[in-house]
PDB file of N, CA and C in Angstrom:
ATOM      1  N   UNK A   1     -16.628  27.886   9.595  1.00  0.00           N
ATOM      2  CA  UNK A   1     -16.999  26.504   9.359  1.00  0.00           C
ATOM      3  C   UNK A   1     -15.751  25.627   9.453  1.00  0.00           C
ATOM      4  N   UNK A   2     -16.021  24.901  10.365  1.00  0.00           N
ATOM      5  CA  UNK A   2     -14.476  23.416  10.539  1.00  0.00           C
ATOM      6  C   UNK A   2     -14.547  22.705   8.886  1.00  0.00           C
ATOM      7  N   UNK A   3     -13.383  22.148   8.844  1.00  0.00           N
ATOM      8  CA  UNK A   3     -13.204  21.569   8.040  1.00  0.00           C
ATOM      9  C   UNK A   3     -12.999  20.099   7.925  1.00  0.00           C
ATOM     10  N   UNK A   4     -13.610  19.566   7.336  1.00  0.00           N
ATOM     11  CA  UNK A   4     -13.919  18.119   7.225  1.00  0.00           C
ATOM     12  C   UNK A   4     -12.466  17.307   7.734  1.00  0.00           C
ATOM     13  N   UNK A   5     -12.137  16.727   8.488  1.00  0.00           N
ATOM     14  CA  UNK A   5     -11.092  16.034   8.926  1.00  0.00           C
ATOM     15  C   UNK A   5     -10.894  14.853   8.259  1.00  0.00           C
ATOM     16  N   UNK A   6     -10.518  14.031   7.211  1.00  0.00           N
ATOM     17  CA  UNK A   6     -10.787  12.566   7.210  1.00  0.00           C
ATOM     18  C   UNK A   6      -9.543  11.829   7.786  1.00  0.00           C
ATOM     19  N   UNK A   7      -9.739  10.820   7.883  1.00  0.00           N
ATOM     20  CA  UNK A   7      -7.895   9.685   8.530  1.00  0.00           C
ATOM     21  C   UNK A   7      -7.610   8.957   7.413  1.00  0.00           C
ATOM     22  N   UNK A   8      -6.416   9.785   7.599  1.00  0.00           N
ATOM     23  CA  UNK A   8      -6.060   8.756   6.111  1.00  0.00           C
ATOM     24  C   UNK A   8      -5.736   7.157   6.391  1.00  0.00           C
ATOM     25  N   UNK A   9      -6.389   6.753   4.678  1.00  0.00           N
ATOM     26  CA  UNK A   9      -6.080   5.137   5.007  1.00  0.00           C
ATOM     27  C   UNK A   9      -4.474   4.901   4.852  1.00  0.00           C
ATOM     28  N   UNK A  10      -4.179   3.684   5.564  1.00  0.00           N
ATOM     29  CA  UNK A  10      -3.286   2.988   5.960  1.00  0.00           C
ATOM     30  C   UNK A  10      -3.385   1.810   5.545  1.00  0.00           C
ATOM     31  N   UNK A  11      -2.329   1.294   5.114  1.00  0.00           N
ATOM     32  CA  UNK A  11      -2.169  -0.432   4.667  1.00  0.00           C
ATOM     33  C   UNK A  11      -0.893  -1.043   4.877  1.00  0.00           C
ATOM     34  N   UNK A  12      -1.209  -3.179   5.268  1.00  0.00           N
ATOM     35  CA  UNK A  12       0.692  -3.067   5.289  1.00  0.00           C
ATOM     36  C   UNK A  12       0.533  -3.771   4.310  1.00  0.00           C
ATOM     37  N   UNK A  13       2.077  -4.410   3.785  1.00  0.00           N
ATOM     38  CA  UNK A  13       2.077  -5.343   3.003  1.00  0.00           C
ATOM     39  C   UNK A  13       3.396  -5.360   2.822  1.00  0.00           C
ATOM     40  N   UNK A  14       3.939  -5.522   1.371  1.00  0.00           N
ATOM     41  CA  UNK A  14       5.345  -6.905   1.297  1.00  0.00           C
ATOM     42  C   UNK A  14       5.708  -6.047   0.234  1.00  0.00           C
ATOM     43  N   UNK A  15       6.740  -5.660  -0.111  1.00  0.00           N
ATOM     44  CA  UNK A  15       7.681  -4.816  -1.407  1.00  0.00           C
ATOM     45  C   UNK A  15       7.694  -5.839  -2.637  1.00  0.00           C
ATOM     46  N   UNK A  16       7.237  -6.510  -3.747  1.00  0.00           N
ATOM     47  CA  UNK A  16       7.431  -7.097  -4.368  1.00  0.00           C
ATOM     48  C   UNK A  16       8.171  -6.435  -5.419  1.00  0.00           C
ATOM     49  N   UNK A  17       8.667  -5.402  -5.893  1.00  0.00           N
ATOM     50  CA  UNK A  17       9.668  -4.645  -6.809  1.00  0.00           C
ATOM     51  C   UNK A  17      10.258  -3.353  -6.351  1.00  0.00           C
ATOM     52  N   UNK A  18      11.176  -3.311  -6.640  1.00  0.00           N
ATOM     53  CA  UNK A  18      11.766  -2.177  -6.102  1.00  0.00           C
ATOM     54  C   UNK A  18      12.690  -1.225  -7.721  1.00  0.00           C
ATOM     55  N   UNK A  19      12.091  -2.086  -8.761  1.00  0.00           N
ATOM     56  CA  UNK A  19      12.804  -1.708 -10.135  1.00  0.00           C
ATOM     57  C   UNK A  19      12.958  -0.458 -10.655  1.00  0.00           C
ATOM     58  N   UNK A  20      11.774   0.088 -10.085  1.00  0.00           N
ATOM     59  CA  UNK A  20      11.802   1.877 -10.864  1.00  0.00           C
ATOM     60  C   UNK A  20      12.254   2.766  -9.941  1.00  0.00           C
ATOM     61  N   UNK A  21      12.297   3.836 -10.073  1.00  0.00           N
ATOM     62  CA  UNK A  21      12.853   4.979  -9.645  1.00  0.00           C
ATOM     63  C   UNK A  21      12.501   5.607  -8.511  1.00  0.00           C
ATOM     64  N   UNK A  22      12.364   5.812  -7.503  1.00  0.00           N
ATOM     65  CA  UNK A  22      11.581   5.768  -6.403  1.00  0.00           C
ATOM     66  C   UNK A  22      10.019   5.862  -6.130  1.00  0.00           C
ATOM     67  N   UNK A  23      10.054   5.020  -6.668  1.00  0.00           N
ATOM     68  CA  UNK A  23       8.501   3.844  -6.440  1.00  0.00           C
ATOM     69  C   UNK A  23       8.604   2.406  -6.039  1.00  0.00           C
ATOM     70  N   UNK A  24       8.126   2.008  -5.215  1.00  0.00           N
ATOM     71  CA  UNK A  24       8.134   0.503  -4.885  1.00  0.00           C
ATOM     72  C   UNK A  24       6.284   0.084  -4.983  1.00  0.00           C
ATOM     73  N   UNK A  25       6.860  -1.363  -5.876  1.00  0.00           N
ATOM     74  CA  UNK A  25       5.151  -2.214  -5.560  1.00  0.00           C
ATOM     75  C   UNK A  25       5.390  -3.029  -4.313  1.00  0.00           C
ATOM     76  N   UNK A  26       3.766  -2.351  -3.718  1.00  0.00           N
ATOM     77  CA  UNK A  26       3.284  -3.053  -2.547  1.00  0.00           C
ATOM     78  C   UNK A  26       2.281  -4.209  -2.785  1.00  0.00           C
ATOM     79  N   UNK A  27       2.266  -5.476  -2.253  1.00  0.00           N
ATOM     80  CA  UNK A  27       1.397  -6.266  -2.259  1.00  0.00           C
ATOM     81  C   UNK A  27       0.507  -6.226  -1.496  1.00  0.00           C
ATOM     82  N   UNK A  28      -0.625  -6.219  -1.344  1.00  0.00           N
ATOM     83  CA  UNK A  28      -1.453  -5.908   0.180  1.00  0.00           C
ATOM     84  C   UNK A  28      -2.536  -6.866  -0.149  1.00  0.00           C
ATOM     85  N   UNK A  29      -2.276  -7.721   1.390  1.00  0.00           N
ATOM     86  CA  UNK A  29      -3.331  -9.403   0.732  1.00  0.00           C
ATOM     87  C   UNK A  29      -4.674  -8.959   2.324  1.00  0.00           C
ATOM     88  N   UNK A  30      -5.879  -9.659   1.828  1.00  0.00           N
ATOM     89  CA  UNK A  30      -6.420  -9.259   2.861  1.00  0.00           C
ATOM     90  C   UNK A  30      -7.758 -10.038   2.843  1.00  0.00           C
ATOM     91  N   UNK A  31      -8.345 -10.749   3.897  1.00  0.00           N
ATOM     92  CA  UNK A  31      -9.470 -12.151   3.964  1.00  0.00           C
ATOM     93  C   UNK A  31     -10.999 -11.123   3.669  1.00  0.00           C
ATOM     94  N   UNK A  32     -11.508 -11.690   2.668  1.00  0.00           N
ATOM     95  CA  UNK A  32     -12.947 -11.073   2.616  1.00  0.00           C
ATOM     96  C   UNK A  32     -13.853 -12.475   2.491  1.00  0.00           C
ATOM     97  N   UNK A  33     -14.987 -12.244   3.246  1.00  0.00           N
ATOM     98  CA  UNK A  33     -16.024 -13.377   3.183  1.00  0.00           C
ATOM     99  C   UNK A  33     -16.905 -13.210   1.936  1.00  0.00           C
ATOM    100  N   UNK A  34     -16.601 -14.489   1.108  1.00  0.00           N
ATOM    101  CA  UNK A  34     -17.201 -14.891  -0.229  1.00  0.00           C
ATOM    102  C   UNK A  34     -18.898 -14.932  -0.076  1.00  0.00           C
ATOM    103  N   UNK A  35     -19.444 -13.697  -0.828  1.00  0.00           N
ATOM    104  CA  UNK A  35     -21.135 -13.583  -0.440  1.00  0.00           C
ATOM    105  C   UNK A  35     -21.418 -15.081  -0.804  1.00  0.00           C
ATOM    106  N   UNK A  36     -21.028 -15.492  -1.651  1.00  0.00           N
ATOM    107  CA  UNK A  36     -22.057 -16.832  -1.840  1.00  0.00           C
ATOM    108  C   UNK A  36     -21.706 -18.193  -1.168  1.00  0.00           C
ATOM    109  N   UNK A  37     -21.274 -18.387  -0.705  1.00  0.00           N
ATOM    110  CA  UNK A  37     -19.987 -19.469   0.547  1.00  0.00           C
ATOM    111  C   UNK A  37     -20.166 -19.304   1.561  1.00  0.00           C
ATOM    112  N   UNK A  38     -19.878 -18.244   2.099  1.00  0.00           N
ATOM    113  CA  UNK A  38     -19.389 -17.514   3.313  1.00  0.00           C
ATOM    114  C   UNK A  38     -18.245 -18.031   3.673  1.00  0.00           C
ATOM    115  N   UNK A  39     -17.269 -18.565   2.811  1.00  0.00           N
ATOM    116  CA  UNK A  39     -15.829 -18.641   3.358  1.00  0.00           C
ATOM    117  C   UNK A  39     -15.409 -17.517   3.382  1.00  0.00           C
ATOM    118  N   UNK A  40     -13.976 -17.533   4.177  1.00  0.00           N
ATOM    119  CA  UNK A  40     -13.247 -16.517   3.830  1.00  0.00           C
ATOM    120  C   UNK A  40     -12.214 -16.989   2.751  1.00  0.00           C
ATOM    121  N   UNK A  41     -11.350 -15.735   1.906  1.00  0.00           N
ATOM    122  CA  UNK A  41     -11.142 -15.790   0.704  1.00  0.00           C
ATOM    123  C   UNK A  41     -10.001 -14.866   0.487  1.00  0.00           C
ATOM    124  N   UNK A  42      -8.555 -14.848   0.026  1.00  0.00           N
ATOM    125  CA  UNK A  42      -7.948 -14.336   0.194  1.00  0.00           C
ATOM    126  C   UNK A  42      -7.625 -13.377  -1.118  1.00  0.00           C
ATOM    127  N   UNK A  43      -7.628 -11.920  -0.792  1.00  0.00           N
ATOM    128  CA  UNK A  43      -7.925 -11.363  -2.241  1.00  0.00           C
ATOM    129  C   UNK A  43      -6.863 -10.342  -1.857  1.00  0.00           C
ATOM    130  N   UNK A  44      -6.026 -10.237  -3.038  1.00  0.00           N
ATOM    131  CA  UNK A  44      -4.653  -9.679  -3.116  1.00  0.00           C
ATOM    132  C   UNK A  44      -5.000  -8.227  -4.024  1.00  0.00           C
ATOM    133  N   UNK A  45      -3.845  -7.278  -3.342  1.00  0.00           N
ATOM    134  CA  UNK A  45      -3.846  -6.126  -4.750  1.00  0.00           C
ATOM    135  C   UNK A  45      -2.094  -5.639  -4.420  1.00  0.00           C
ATOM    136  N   UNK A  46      -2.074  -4.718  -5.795  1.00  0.00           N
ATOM    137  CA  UNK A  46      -0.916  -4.115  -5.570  1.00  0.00           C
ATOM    138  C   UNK A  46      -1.042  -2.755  -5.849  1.00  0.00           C
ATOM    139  N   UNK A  47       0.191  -1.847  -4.732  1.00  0.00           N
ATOM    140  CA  UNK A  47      -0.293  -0.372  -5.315  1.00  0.00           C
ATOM    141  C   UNK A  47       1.344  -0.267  -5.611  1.00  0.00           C
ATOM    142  N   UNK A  48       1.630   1.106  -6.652  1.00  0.00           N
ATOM    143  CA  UNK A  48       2.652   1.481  -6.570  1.00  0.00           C
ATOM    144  C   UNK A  48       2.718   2.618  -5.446  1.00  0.00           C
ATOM    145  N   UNK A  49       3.855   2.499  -4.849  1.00  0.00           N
ATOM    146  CA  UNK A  49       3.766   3.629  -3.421  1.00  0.00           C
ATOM    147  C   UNK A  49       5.091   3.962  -3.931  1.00  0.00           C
ATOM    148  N   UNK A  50       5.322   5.762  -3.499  1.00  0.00           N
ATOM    149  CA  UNK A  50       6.482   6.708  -3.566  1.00  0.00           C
ATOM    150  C   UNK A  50       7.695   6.098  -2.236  1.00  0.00           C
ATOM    151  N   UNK A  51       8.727   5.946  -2.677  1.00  0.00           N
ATOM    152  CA  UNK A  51       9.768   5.590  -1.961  1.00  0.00           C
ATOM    153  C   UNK A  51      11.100   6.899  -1.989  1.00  0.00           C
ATOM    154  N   UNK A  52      11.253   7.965  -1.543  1.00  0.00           N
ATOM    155  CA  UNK A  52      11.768   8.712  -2.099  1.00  0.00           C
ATOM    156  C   UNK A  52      13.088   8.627  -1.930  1.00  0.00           C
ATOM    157  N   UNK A  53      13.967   7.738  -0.872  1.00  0.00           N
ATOM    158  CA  UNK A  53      15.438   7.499  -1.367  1.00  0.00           C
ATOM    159  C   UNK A  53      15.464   5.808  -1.366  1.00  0.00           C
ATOM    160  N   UNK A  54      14.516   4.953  -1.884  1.00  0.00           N
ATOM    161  CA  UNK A  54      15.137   4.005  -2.641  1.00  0.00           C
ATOM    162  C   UNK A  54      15.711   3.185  -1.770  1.00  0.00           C
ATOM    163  N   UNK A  55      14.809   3.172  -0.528  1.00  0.00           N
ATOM    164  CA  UNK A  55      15.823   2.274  -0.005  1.00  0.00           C
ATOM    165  C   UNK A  55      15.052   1.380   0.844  1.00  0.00           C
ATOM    166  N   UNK A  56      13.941   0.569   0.577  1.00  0.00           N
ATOM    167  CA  UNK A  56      13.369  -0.419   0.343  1.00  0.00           C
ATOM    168  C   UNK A  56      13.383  -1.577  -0.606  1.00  0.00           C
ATOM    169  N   UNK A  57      13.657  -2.745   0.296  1.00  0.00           N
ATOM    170  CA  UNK A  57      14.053  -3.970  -1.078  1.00  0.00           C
ATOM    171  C   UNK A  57      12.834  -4.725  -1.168  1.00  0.00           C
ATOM    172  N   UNK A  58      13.095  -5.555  -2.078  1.00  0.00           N
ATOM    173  CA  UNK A  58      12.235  -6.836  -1.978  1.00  0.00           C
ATOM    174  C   UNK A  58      12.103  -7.689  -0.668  1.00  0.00           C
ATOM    175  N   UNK A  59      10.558  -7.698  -0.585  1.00  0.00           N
ATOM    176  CA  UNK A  59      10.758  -8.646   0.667  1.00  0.00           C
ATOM    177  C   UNK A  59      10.336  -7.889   1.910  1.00  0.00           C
ATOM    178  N   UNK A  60      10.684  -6.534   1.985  1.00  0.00           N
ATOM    179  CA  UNK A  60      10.420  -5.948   2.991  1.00  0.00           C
ATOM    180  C   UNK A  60       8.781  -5.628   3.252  1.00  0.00           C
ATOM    181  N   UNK A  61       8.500  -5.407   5.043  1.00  0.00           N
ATOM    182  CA  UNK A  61       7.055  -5.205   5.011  1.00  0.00           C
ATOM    183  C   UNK A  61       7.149  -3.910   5.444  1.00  0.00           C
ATOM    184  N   UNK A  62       6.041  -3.754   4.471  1.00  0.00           N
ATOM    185  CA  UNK A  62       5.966  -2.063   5.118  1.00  0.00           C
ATOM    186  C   UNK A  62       4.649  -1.792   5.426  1.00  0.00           C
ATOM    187  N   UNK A  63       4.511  -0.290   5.984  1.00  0.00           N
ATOM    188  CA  UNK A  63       3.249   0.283   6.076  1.00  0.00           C
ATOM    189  C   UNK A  63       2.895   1.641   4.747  1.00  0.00           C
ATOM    190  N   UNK A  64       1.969   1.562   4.451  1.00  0.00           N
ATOM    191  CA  UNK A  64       1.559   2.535   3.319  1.00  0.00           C
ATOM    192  C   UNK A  64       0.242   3.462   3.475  1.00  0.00           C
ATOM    193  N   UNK A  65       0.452   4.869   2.999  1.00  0.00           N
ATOM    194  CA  UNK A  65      -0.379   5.472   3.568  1.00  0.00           C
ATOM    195  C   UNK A  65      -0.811   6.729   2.155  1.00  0.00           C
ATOM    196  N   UNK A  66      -2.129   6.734   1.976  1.00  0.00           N
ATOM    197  CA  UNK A  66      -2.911   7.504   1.126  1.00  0.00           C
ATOM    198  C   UNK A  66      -2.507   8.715   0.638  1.00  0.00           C
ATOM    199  N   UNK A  67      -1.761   9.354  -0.186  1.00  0.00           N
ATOM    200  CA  UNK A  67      -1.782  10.757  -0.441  1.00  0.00           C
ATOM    201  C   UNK A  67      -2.433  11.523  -1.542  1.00  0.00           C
ATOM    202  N   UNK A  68      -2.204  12.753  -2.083  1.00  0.00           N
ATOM    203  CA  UNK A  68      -2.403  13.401  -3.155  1.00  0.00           C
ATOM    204  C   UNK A  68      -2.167  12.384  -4.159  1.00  0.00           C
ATOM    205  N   UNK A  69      -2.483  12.710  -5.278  1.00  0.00           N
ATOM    206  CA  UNK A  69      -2.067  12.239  -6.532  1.00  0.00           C
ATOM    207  C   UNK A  69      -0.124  12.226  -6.771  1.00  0.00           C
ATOM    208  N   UNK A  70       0.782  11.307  -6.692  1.00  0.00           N
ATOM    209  CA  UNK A  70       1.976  12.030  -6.909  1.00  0.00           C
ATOM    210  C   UNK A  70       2.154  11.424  -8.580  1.00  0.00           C
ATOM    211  N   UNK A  71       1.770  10.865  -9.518  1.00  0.00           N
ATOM    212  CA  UNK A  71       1.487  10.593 -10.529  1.00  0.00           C
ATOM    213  C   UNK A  71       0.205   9.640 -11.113  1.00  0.00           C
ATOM    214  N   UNK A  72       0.204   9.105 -12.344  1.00  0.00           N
ATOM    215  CA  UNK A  72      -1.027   8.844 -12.497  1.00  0.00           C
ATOM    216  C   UNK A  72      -0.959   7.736 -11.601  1.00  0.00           C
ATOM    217  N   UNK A  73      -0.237   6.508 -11.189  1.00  0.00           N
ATOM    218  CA  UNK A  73      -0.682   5.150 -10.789  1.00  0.00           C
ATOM    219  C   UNK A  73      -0.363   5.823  -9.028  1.00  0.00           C
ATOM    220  N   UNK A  74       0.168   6.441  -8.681  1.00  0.00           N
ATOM    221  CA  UNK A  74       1.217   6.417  -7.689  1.00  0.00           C
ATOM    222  C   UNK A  74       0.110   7.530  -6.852  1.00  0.00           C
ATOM    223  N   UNK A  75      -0.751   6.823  -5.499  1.00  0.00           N
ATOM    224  CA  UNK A  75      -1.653   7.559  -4.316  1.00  0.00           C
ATOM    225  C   UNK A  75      -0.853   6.958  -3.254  1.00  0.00           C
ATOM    226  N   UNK A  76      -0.278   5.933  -2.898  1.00  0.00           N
ATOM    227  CA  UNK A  76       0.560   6.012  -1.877  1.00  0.00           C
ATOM    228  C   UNK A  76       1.880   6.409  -1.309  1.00  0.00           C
ATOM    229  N   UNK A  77       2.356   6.633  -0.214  1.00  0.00           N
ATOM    230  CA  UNK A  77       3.252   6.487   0.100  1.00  0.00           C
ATOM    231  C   UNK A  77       4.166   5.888   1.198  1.00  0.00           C
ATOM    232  N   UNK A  78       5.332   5.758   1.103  1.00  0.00           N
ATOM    233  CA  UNK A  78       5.795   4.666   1.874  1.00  0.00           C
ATOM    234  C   UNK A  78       6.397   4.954   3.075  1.00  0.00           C
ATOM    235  N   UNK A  79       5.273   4.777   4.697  1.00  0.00           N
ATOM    236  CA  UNK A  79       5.851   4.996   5.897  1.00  0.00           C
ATOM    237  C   UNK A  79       7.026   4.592   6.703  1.00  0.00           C
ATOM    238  N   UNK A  80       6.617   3.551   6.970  1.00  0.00           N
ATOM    239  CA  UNK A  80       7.819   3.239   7.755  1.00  0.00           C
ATOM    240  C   UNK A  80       7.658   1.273   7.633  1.00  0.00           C
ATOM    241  N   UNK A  81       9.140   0.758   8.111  1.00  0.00           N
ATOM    242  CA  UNK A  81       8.985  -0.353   7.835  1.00  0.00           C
ATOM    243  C   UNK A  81       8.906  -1.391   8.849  1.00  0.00           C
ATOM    244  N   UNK A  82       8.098  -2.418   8.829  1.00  0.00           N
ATOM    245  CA  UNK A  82       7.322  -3.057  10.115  1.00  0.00           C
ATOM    246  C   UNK A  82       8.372  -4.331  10.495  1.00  0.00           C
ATOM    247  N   UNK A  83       9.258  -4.654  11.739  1.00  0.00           N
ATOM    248  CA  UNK A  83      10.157  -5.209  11.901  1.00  0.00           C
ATOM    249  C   UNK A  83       9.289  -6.575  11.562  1.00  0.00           C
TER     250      UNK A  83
END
């Protein structure tokens, strides 16, 4: 029996802290149409993503990508950074 393949998700966004220990917060903003309006609507989140040598600043955009659990807040991690 094959085994279920899934693609992992992917996200970009903007480094807004770089304070802890190799973890950086990602901002990831993204337009959803308001059911009752139908505008569009700009709805923000943040993840903490694994940075493992720390060498992402503020400001920077990156790409972020789904993993295992690497602690309780911390499912992403941090690919590569988008010129």
């Amino acid at each position: 029996m094959e085994k279920d393949i899934k693609k992992k998700v992917t996200r970009k966004g903007v480094v807004v802290s770089d304070a802890m220990d190799k973890t950086a917060v990602v901002l990831v903003d993204r337009f959803v149409k308001s059911p009752k309006y139908g505008k569009f609507v700009k709805a923000s989140k943040k993840y903490k993503a694994h940075d493992e040598e720390n060498k992402y600043k503020v400001g920077d955009k990156v790409v972020i990508e789904e993993t295992k659990p690497i602690s309780k807040d911390k499912t992403f991690k941090i690919i590569e950074a988008i010129k």
